[in-house]
Protein backbone atom coordinates (compact mmCIF):
# COMPACT_ATOMS: atom_id res chain seq x y z
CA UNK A 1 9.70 -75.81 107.25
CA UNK A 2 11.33 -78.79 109.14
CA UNK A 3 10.63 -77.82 112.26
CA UNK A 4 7.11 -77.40 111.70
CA UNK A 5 6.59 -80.91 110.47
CA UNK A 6 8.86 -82.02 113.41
CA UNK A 7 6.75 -80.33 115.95
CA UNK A 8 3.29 -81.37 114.45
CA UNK A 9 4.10 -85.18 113.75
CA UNK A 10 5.07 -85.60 117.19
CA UNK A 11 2.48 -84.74 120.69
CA UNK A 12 4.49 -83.72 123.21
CA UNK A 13 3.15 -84.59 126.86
CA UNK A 14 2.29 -81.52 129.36
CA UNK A 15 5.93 -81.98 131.35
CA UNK A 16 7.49 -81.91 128.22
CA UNK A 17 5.97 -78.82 127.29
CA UNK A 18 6.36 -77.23 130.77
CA UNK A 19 10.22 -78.10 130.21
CA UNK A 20 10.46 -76.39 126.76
CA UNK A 21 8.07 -73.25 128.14
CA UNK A 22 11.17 -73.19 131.52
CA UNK A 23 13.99 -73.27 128.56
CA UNK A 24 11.99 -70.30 126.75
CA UNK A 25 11.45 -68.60 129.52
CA UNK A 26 15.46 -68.22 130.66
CA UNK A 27 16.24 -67.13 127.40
CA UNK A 28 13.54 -64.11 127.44
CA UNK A 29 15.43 -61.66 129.71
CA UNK A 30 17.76 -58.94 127.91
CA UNK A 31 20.29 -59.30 130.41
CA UNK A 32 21.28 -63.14 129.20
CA UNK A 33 20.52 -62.57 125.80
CA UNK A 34 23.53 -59.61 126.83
CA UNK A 35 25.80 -62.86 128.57
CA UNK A 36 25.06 -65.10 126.19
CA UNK A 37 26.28 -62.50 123.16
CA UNK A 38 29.31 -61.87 125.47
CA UNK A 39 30.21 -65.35 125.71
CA UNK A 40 29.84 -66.09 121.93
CA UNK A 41 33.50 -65.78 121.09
CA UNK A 42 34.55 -67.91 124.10
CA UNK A 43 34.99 -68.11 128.30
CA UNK A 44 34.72 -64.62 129.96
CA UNK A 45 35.42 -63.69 133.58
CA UNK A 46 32.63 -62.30 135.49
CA UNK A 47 34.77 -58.62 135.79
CA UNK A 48 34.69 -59.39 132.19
CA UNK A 49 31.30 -59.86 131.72
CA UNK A 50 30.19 -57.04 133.52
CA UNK A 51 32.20 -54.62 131.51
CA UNK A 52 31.00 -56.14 128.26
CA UNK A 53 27.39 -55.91 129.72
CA UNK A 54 28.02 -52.30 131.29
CA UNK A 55 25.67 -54.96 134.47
CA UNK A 56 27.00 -54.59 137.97
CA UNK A 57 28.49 -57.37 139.59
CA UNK A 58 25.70 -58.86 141.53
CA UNK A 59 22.80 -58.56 138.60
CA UNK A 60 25.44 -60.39 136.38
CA UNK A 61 26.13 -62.83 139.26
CA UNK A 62 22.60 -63.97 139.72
CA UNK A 63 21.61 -64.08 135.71
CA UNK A 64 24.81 -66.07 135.55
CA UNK A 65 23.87 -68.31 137.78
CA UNK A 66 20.47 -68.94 136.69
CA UNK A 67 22.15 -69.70 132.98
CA UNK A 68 24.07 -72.23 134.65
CA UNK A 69 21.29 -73.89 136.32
CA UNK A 70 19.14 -74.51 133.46
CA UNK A 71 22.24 -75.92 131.62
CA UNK A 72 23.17 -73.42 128.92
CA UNK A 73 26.40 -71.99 130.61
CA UNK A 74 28.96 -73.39 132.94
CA UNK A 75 32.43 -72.54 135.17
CA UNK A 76 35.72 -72.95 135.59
CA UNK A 77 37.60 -72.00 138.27
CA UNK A 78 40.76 -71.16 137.84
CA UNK A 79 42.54 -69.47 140.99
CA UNK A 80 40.58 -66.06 142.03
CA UNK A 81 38.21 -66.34 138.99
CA UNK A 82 35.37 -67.71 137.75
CA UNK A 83 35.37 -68.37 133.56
CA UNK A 84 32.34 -68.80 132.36
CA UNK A 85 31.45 -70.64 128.38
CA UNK A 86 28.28 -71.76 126.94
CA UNK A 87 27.44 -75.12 127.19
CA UNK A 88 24.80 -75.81 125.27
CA UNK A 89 25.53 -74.42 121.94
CA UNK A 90 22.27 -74.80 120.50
CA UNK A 91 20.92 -71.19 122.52
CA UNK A 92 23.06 -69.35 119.09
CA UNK A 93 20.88 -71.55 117.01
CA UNK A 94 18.01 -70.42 118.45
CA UNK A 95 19.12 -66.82 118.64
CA UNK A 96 19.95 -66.20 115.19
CA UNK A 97 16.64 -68.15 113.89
CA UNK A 98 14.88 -65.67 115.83
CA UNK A 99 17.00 -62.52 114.97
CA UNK A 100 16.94 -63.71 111.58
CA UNK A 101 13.06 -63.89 111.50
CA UNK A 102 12.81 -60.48 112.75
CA UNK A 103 15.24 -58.64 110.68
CA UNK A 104 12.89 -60.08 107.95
CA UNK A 105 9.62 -58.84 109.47
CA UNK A 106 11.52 -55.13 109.97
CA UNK A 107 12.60 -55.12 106.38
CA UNK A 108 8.86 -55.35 105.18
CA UNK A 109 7.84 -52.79 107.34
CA UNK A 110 10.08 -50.29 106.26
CA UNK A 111 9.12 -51.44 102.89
CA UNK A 112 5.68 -50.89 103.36
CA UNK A 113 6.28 -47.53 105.23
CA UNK A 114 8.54 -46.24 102.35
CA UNK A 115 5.94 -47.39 99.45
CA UNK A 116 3.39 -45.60 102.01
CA UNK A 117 5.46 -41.97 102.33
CA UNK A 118 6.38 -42.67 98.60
CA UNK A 119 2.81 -41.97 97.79
């Protein structure tokens, strides 16, 4: 795979890595992964957000805000309200390499499962 080889040729120094491990580390919390699936198809209000998240205000507030500091979100005012987009469009990429990984791993265990009750 290509990002294999990427990764190997290349040492990354320890801030790098701590960097990357920070990145990884926003992205592992259900609640954004929720935001971030909300705001796929373009800006959302927070009122918006929270309805599409079934969050409360202030929980969507705060994971909304941490988004936005590490880059992958940002706002736009616009009177009362707050619109929120992703930024950094590469978070989908990363999402769907992962989901797509997975959905392969659960197909060959329900393969093996139903070759295992088939018997």
């Amino acid at each position: 795979m290509t990002v294999r080889k990427k990764m190997r040729s290349s040492s990354l120094p320890p801030a790098a890595l701590a960097l990357i491990a920070g990145r990884f580390r926003v992205l592992a919390d259900p609640t954004r992964l929720a935001l971030l699936h909300a705001l796929h198809d373009g800006p959302l209000s927070v009122g918006a957000l929270v309805v599409r998240t079934e969050g409360n205000q202030a929980n969507v507030s705060k994971h909304l805000a941490l988004l936005m500091s590490a880059g992958i979100v940002g706002r736009r005012k616009d009177g009362n309200f707050a619109y929120y987009s992703v930024s950094d469009p590469a978070v989908f990429e990363i999402c769907e390499l992962v989901c797509s990984k997975m959905a392969g791993n659960f197909l060959g265990v329900a393969r093996t499962l139903a070759r295992a009750s088939a018997r």
